[in-house]
N, C-alpha and C. Protein backbone atom coordinates (compact mmCIF):
# COMPACT_ATOMS: atom_id res chain seq x y z
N UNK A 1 26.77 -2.60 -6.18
CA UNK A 1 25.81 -1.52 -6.07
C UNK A 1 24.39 -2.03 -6.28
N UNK A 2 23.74 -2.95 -7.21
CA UNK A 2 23.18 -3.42 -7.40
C UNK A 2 22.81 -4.04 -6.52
N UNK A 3 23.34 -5.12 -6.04
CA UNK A 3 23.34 -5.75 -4.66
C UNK A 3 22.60 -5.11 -3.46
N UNK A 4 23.13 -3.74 -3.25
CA UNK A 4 22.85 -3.11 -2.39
C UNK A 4 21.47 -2.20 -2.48
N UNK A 5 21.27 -2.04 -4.02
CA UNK A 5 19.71 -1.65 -4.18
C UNK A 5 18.64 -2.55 -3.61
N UNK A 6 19.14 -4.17 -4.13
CA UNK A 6 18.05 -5.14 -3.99
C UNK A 6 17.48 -5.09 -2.65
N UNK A 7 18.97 -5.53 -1.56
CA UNK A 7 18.70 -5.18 -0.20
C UNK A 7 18.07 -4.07 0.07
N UNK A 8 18.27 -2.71 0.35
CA UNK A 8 17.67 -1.42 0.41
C UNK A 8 15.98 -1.99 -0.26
N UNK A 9 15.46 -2.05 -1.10
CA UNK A 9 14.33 -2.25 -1.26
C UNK A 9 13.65 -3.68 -0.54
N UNK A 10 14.20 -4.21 -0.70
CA UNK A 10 13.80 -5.56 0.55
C UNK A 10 13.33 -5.40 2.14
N UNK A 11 14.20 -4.33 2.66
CA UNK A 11 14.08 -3.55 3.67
C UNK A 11 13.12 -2.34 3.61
N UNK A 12 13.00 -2.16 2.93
CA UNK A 12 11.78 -0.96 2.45
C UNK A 12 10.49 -1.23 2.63
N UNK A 13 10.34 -3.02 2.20
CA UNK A 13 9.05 -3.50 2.25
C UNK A 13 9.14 -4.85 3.53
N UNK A 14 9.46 -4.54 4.18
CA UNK A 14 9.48 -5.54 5.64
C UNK A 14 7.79 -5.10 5.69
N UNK A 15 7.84 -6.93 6.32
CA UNK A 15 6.31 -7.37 7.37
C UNK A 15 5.90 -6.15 8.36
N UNK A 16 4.73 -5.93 8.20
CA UNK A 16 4.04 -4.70 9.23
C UNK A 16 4.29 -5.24 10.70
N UNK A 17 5.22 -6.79 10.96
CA UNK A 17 5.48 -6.82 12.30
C UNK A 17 6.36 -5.81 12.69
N UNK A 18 7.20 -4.99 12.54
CA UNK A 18 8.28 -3.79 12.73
C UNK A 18 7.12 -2.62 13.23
N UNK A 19 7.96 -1.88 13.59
CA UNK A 19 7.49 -0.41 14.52
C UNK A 19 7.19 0.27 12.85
N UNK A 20 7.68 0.05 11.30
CA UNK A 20 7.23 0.86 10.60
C UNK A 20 5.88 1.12 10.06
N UNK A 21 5.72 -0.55 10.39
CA UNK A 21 3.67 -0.83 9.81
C UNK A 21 3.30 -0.18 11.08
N UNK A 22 3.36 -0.72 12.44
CA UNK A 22 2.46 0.41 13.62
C UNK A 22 2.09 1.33 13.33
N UNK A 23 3.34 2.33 12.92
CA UNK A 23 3.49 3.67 12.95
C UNK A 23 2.91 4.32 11.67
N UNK A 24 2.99 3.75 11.01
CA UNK A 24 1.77 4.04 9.77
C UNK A 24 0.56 3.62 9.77
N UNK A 25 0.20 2.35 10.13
CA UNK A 25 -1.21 2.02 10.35
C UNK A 25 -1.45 3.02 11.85
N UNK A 26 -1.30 3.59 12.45
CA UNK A 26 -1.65 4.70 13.48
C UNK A 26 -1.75 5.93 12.57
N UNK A 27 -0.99 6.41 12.06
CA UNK A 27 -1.40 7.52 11.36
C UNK A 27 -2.65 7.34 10.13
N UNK A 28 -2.47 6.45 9.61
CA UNK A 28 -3.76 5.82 8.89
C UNK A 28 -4.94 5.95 9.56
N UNK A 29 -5.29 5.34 10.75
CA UNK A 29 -5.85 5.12 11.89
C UNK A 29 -6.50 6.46 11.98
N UNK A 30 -5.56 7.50 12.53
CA UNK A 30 -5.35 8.73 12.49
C UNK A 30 -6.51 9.85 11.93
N UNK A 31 -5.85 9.54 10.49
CA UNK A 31 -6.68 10.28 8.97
C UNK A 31 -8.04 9.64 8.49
N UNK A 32 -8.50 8.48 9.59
CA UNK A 32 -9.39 7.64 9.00
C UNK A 32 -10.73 8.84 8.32
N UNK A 33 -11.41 9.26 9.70
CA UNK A 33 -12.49 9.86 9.38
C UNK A 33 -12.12 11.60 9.01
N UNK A 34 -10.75 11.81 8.74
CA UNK A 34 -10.60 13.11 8.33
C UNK A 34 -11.70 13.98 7.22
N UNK A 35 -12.59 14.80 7.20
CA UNK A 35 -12.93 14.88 5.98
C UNK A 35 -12.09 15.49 4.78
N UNK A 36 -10.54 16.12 5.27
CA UNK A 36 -10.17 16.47 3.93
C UNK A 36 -9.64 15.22 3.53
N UNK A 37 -9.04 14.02 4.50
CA UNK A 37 -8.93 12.58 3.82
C UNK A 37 -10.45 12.18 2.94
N UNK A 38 -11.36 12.07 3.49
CA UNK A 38 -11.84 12.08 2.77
C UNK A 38 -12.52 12.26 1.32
N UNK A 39 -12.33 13.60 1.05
CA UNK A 39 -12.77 14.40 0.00
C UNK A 39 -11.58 13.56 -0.74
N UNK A 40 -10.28 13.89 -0.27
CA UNK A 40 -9.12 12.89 -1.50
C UNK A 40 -9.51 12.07 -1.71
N UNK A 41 -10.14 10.81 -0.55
CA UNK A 41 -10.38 9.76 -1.49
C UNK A 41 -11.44 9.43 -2.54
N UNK A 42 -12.14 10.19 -2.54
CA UNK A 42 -13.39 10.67 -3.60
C UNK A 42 -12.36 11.12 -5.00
N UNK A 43 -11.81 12.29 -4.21
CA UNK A 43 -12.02 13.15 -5.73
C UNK A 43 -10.46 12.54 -6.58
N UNK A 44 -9.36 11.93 -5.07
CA UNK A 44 -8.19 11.71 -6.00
C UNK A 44 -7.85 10.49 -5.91
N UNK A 45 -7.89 9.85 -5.36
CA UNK A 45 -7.26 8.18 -4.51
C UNK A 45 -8.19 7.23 -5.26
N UNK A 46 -9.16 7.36 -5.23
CA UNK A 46 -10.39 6.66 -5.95
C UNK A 46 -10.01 6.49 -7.66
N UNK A 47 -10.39 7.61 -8.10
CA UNK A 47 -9.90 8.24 -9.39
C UNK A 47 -8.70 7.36 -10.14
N UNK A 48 -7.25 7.60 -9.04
CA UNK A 48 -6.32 6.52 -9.30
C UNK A 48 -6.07 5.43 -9.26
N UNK A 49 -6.91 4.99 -8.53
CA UNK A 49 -6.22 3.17 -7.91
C UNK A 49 -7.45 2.47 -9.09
N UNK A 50 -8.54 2.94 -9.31
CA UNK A 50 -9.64 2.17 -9.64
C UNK A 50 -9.35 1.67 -11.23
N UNK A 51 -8.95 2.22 -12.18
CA UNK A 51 -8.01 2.15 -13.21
C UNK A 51 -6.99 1.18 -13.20
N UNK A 52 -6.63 1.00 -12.22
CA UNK A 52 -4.91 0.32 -12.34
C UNK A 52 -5.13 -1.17 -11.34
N UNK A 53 -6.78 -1.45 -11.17
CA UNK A 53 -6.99 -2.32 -10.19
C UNK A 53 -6.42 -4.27 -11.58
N UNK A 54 -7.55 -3.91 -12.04
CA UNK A 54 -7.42 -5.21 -12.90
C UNK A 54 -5.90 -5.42 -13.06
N UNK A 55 -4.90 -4.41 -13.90
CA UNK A 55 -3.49 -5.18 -13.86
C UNK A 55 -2.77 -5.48 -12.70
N UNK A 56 -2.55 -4.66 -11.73
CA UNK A 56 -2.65 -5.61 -10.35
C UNK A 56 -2.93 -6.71 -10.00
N UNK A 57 -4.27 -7.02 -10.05
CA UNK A 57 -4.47 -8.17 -9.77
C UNK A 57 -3.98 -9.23 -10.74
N UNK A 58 -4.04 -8.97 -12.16
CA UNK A 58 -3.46 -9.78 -12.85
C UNK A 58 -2.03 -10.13 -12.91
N UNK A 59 -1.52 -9.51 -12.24
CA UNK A 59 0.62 -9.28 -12.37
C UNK A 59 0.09 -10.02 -10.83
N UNK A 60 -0.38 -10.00 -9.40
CA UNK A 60 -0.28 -10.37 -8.65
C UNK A 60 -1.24 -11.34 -7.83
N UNK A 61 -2.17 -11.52 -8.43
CA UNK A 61 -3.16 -12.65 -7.43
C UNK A 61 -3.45 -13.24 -9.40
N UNK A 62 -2.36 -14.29 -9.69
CA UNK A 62 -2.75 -15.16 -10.44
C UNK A 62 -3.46 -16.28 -10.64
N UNK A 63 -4.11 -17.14 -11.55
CA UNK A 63 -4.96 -17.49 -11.35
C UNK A 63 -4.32 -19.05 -10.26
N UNK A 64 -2.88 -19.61 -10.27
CA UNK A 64 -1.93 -20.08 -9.34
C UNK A 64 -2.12 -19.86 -8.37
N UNK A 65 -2.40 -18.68 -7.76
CA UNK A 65 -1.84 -17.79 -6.75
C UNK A 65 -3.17 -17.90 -5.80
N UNK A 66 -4.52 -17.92 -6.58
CA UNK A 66 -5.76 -17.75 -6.11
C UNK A 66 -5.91 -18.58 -4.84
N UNK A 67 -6.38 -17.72 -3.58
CA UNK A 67 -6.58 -18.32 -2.38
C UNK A 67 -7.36 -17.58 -2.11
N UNK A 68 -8.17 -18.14 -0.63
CA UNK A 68 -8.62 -17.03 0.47
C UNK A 68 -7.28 -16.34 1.07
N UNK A 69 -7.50 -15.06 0.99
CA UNK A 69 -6.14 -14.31 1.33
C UNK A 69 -7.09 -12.68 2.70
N UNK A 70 -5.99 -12.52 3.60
CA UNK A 70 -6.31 -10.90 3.53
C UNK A 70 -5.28 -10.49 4.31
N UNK A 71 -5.16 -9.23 4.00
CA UNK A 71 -3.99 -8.63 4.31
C UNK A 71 -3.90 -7.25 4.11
N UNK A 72 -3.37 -6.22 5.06
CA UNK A 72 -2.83 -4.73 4.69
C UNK A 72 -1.82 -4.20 4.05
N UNK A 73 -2.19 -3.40 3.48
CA UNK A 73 -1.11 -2.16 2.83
C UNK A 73 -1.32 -1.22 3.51
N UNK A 74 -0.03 -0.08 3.74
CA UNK A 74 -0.32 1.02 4.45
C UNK A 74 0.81 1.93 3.42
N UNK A 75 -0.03 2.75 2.81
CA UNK A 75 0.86 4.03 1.67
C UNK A 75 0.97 5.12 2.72
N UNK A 76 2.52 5.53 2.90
CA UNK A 76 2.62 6.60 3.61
C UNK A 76 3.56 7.64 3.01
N UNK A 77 2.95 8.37 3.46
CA UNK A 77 3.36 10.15 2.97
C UNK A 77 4.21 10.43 3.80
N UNK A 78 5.36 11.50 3.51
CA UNK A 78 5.94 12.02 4.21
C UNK A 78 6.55 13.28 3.41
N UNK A 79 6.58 14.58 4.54
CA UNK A 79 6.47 15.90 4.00
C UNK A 79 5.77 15.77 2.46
N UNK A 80 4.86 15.41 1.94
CA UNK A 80 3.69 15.54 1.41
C UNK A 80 4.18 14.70 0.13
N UNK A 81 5.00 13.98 0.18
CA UNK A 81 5.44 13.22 -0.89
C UNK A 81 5.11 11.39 -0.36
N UNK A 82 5.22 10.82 -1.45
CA UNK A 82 4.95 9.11 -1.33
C UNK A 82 6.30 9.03 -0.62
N UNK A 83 6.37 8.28 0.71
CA UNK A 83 7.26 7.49 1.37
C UNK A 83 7.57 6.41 0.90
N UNK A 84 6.53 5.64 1.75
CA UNK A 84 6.96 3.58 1.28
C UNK A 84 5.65 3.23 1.32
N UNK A 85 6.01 1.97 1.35
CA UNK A 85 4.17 1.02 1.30
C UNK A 85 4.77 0.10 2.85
N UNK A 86 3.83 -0.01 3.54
CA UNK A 86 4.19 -1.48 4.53
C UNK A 86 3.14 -2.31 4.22
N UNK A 87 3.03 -3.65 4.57
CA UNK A 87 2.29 -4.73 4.56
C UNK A 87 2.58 -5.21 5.75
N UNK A 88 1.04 -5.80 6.56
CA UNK A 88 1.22 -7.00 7.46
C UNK A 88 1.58 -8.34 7.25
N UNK A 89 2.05 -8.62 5.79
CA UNK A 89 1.74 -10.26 5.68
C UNK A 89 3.31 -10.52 4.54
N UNK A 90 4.33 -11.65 4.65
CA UNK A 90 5.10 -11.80 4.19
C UNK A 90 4.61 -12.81 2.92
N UNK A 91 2.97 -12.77 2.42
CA UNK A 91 2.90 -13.47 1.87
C UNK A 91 3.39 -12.96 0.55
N UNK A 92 3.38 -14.01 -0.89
CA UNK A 92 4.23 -13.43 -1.99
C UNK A 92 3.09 -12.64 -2.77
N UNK A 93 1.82 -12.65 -2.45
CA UNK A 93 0.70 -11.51 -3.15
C UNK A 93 0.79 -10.49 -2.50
N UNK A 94 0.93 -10.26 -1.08
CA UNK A 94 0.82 -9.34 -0.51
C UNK A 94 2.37 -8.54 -0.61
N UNK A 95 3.55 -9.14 -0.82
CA UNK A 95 4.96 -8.54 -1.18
C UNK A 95 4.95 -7.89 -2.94
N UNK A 96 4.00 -8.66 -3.46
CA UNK A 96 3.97 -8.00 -5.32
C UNK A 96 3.29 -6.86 -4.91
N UNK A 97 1.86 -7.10 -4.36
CA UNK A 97 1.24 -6.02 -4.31
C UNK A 97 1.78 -4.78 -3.76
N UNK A 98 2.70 -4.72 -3.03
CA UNK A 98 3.11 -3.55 -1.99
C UNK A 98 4.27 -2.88 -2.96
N UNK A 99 4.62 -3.86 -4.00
CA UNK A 99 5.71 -3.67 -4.59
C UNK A 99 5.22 -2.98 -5.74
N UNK A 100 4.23 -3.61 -6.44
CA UNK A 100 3.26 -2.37 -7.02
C UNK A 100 3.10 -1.40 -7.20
N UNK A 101 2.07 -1.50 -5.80
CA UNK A 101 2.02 0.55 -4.86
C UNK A 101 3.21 1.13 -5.07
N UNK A 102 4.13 0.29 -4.89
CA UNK A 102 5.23 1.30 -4.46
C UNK A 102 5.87 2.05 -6.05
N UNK A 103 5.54 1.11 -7.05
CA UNK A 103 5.73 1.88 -8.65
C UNK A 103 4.76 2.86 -8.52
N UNK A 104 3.73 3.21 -8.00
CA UNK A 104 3.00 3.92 -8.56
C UNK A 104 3.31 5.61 -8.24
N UNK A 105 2.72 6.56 -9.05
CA UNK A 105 3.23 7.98 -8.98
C UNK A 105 1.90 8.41 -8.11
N UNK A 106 1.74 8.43 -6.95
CA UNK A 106 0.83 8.37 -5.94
C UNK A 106 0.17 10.26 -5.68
N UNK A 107 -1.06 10.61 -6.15
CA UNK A 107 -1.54 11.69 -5.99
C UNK A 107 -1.33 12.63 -4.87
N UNK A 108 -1.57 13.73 -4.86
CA UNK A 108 -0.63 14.46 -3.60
C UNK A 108 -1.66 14.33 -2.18
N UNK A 109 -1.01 13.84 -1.15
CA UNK A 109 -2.00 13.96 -0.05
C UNK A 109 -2.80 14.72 0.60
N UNK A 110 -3.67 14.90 1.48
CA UNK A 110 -4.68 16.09 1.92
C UNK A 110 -3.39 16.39 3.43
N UNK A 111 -2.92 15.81 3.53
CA UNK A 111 -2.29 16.00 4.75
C UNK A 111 -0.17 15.79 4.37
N UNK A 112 0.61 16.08 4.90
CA UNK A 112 1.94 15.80 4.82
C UNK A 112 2.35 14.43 5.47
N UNK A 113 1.88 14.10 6.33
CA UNK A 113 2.29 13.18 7.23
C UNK A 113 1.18 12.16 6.99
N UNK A 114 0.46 12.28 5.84
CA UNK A 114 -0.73 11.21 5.54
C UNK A 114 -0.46 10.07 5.21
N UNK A 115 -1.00 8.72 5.61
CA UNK A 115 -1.08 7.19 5.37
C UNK A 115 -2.65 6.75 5.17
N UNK A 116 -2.38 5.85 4.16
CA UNK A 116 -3.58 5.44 3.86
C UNK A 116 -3.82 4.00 4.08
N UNK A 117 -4.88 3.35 4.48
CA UNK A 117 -4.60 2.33 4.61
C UNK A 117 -5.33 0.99 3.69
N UNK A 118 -5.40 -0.08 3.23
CA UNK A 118 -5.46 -0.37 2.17
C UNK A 118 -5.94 -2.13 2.41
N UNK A 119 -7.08 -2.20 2.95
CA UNK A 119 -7.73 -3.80 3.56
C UNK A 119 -7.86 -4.61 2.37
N UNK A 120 -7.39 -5.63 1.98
CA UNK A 120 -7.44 -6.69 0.55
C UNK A 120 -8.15 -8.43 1.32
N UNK A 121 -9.14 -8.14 1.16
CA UNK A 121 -10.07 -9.78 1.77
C UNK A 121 -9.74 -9.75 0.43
N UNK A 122 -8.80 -11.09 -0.02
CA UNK A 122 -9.40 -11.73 -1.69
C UNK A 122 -9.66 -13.37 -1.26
N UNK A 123 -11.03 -13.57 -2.32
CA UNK A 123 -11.55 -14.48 -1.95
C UNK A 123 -11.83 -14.71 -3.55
N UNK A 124 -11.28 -16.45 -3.96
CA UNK A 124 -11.29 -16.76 -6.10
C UNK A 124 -12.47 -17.00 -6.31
N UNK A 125 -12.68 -16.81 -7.27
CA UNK A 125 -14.18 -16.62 -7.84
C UNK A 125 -14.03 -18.45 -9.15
């Protein structure tokens, strides 16, 4: 059973090469200039992620780990609840990070069918 969780979540977070990253980065795409997307990301999306940025990065772009990197996340909603996370990149920052998102208790969307999309240029200081 166990076994079968690991898989099931492995598959959850496949490379945005699959029809599931498209299809979310389009609806992302989508909601870009929405203004009630908008207003969320002001008043709720902002609010949340900005808090929880530093341990992120620290659990996932270690100081090991530090490269020029970039890569997408795409958080998608469905019937107005958190779906999954996709990523374009099988790299192992960009698989923690998505894996992350995906712990997180994600604020309620302006839309049901909402995706957000989530650009990471990291560049080590």
């Amino acid at each position: 059973m166990l076994i079968a969780s690991a898989v099931s979540l492995a598959l959850l977070f496949q490379s945005g090469s699959g029809l599931a990253f498209g299809e979310a980065l389009s609806r992302a795409d989508r909601y870009k200039d929405d203004p009630k997307a908008q207003q969320w990301r002001q008043t709720k999306m902002d609010p949340f992620v900005k808090p929880k940025t530093t341990a992120l990065f620290d659990r996932c772009y270690s100081s090991a780990l530090r490269r020029p990197m970039n890569f997408s996340l795409v958080v998608s909603f469905k019937d107005g609840k958190f779906d999954r996370v996709d990523r374009d990149s099988e790299d192992q920052v960009a698989v923690c990070m998505a894996d992350v998102f995906a712990e997180y208790r994600w604020p309620t969307p302006p839309h049901p069918d909402f995706a957000e999309k989530f650009n990471l240029d990291l560049a080590p200081h």
